[in-house]
C-alpha atoms as a PDB file:
ATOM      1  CA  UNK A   1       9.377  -2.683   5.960  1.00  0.00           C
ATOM      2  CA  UNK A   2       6.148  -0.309   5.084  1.00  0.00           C
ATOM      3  CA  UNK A   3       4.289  -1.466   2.561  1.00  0.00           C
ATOM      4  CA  UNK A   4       2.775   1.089   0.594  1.00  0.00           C
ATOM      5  CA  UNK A   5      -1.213   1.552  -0.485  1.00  0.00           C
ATOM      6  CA  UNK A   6      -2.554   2.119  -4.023  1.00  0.00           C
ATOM      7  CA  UNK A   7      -4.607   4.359  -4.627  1.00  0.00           C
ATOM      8  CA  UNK A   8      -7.047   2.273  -6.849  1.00  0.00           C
ATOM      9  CA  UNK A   9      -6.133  -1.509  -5.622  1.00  0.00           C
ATOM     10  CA  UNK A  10      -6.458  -3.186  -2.418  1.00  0.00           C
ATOM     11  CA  UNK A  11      -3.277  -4.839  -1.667  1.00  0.00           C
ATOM     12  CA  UNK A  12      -3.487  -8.591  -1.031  1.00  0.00           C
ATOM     13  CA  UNK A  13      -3.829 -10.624   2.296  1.00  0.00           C
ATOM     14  CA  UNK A  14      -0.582 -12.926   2.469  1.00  0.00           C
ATOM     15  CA  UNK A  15      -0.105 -15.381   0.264  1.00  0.00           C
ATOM     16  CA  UNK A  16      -2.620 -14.322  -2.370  1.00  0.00           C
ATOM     17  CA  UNK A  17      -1.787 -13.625  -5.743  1.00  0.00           C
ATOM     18  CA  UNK A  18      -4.259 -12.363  -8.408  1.00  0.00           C
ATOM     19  CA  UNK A  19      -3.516 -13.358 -11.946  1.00  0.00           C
ATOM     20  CA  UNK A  20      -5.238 -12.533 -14.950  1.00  0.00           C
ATOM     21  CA  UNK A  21      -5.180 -13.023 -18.724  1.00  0.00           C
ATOM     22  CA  UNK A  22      -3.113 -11.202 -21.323  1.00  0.00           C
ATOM     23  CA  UNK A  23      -3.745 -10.545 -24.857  1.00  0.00           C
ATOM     24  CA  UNK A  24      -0.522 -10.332 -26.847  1.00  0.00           C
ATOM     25  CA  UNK A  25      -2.076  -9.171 -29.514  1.00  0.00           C
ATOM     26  CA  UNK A  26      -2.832  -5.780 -27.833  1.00  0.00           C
ATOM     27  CA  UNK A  27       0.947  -5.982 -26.544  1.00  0.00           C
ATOM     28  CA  UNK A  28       4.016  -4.199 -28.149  1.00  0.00           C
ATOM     29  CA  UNK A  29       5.407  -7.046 -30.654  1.00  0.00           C
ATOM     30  CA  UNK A  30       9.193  -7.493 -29.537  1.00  0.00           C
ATOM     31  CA  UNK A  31      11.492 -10.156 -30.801  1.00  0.00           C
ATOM     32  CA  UNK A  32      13.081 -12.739 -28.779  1.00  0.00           C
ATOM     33  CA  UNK A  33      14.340 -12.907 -26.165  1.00  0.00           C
ATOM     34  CA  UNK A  34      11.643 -10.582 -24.970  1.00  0.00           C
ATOM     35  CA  UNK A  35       8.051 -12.060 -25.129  1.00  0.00           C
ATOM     36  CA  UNK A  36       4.745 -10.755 -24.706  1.00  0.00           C
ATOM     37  CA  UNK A  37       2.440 -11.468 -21.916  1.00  0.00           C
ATOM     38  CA  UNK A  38       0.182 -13.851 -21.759  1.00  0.00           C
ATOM     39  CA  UNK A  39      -0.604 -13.733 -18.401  1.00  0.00           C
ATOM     40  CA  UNK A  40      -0.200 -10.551 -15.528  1.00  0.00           C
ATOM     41  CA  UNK A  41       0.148 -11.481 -11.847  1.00  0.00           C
ATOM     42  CA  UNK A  42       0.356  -8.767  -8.988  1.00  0.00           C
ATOM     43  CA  UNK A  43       4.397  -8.699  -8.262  1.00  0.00           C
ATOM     44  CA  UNK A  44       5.530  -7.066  -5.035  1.00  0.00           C
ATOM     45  CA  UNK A  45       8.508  -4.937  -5.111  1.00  0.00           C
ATOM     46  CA  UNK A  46      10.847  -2.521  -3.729  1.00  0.00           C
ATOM     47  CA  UNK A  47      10.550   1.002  -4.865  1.00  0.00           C
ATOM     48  CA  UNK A  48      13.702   2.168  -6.185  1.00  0.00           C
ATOM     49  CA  UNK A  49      13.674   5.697  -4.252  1.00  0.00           C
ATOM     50  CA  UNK A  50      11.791   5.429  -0.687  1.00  0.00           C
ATOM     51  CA  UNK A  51      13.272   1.777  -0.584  1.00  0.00           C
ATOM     52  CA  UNK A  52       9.307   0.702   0.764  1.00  0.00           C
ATOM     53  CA  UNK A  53       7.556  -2.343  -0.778  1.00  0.00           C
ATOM     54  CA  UNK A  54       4.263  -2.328  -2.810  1.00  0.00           C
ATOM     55  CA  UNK A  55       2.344  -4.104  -5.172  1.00  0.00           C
ATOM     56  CA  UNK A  56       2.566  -3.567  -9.061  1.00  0.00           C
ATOM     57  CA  UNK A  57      -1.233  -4.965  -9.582  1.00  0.00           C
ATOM     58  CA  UNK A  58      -1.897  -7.276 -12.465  1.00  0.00           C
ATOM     59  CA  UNK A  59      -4.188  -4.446 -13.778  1.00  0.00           C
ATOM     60  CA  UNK A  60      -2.007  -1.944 -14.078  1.00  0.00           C
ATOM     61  CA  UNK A  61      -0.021  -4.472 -15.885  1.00  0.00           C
ATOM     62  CA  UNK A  62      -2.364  -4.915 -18.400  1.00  0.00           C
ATOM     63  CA  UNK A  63      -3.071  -1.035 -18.580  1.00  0.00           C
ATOM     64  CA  UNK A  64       0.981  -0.414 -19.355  1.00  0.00           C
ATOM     65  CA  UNK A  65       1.375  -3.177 -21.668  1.00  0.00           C
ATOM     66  CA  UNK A  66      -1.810  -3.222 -23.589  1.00  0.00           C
ATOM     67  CA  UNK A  67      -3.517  -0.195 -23.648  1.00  0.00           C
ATOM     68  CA  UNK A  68      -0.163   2.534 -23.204  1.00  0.00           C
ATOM     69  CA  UNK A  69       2.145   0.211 -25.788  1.00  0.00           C
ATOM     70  CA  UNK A  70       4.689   0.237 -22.921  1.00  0.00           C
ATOM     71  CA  UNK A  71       7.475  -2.821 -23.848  1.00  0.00           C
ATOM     72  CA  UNK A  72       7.483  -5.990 -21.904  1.00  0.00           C
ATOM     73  CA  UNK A  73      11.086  -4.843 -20.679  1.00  0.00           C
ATOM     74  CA  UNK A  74       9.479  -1.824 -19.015  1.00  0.00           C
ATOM     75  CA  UNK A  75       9.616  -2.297 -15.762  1.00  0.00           C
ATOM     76  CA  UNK A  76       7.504  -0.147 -12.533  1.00  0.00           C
ATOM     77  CA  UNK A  77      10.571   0.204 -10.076  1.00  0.00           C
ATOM     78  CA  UNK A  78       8.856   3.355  -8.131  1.00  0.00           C
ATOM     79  CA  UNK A  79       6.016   3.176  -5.594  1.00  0.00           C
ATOM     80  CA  UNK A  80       2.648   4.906  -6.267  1.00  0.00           C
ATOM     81  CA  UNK A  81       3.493   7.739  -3.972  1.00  0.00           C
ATOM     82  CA  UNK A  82       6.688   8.354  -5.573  1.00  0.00           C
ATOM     83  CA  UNK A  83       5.784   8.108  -8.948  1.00  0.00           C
ATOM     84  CA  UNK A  84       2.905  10.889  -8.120  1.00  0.00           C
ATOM     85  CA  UNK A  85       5.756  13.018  -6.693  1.00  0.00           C
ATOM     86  CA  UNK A  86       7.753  12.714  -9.424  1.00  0.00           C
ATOM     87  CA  UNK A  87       4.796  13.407 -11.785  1.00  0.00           C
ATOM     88  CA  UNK A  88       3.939  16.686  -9.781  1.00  0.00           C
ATOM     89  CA  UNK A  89       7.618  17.871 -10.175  1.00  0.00           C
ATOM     90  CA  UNK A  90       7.628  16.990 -14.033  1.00  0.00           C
ATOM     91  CA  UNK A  91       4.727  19.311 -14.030  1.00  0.00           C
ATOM     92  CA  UNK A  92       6.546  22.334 -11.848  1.00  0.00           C
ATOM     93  CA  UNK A  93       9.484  21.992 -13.905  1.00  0.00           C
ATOM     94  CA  UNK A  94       7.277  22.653 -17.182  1.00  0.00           C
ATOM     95  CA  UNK A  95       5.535  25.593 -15.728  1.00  0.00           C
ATOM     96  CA  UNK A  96       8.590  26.768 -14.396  1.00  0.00           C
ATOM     97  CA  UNK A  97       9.992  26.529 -18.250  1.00  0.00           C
ATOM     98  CA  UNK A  98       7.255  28.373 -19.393  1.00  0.00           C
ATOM     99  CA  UNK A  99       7.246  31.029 -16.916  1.00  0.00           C
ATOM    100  CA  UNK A 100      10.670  31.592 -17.771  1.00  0.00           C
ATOM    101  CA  UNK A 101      10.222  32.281 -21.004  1.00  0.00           C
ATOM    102  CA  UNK A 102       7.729  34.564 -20.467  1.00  0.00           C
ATOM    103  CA  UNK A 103       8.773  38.057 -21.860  1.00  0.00           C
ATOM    104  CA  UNK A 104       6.979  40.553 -19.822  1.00  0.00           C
ATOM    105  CA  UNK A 105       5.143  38.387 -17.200  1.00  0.00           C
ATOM    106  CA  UNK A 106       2.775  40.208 -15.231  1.00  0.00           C
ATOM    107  CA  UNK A 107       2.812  40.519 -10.908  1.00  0.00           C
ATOM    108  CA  UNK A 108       0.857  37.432 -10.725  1.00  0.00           C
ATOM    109  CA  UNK A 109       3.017  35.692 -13.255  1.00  0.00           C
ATOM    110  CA  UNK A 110       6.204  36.480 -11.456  1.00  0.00           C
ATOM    111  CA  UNK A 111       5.071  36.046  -8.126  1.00  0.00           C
ATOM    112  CA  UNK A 112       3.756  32.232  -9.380  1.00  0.00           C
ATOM    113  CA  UNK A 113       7.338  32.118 -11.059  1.00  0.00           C
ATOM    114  CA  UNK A 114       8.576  32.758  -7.630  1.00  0.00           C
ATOM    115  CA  UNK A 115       6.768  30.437  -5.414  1.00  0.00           C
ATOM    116  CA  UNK A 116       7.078  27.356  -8.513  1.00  0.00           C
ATOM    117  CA  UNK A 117      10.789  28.046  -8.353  1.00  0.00           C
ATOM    118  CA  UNK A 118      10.892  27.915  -4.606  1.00  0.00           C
ATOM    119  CA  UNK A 119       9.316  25.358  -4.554  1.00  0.00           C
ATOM    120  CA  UNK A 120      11.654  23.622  -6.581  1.00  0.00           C
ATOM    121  CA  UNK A 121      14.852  24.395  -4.696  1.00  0.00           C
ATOM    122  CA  UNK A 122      13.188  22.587  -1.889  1.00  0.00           C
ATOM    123  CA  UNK A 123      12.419  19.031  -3.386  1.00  0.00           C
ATOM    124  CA  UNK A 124      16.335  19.697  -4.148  1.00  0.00           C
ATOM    125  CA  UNK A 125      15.039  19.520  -7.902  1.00  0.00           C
ATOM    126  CA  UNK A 126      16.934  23.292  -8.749  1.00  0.00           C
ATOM    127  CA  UNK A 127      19.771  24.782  -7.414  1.00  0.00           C
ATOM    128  CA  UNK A 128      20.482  28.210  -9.212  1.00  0.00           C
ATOM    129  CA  UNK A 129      18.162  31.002  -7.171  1.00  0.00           C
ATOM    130  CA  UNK A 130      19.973  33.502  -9.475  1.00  0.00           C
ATOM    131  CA  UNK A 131      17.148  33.804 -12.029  1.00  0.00           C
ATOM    132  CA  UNK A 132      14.442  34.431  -9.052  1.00  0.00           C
ATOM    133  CA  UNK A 133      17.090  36.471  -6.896  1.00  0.00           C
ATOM    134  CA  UNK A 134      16.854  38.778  -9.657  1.00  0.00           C
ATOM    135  CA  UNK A 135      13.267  39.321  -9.344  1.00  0.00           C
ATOM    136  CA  UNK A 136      13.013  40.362  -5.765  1.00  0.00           C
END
């Protein structure tokens, strides 16, 4: 199975494993049965959607848990690439929204509506053309 690059880390030559220190006090205080960290180690898994492996780096680890707040049950089940993708579509689907909204959108405005919803319908992320049938 592929394994998939990160943009920032190197992934590891077999059978290494970097660890580094956590500081739970920087961590999101849970309760048991959840702990904190005291400790990150790059993990390879399976992303959840292109079903390739990769490496969740001890870094970015550290970076969710200590500096975002994220909780220790959080858990990074996509691949970089995918979780880019999904990030870019987030950000169509908001422009889209706000494009919508707009009352009296000028040509460039509609024909951006246009090619955001279009773009859309192909990453399968929208279905209804209705709203930019109507503007052709």
């Amino acid at each position: 199975m592929d394994l998939v690059n990160h943009p920032r880390f190197k992934n590891p030559k077999n059978g290494e494993v970097k660890i580094i220190s956590g500081d739970p006090s920087k961590q999101k205080q849970v309760t048991r049965p959840q702990r904190n960290y005291i400790e990150y180690a790059d993990l390879k898994k399976e992303c959840r959607k292109c079903n390739r492996y990769f490496y969740f780096f001890a870094e970015e680890q550290k970076y969710w848990y200590e500096e975002l707040k994220f909780s220790p049950s959080a858990d990074c089940v996509f691949c970089p690439e995918c979780r880019q993708a999904r990030i870019k579509v987030k950000k169509l689907q908001k422009e889209y929204e706000l494009l919508q909204k707009n009352e009296t959108p000028s040509d460039d405005k509609i024909r951006r509506f246009r090619i955001v919803a279009k773009t859309l319908i192909k990453l399968g992320c929208m279905k209804d053309r209705s709203k930019i049938d109507k503007l052709d």
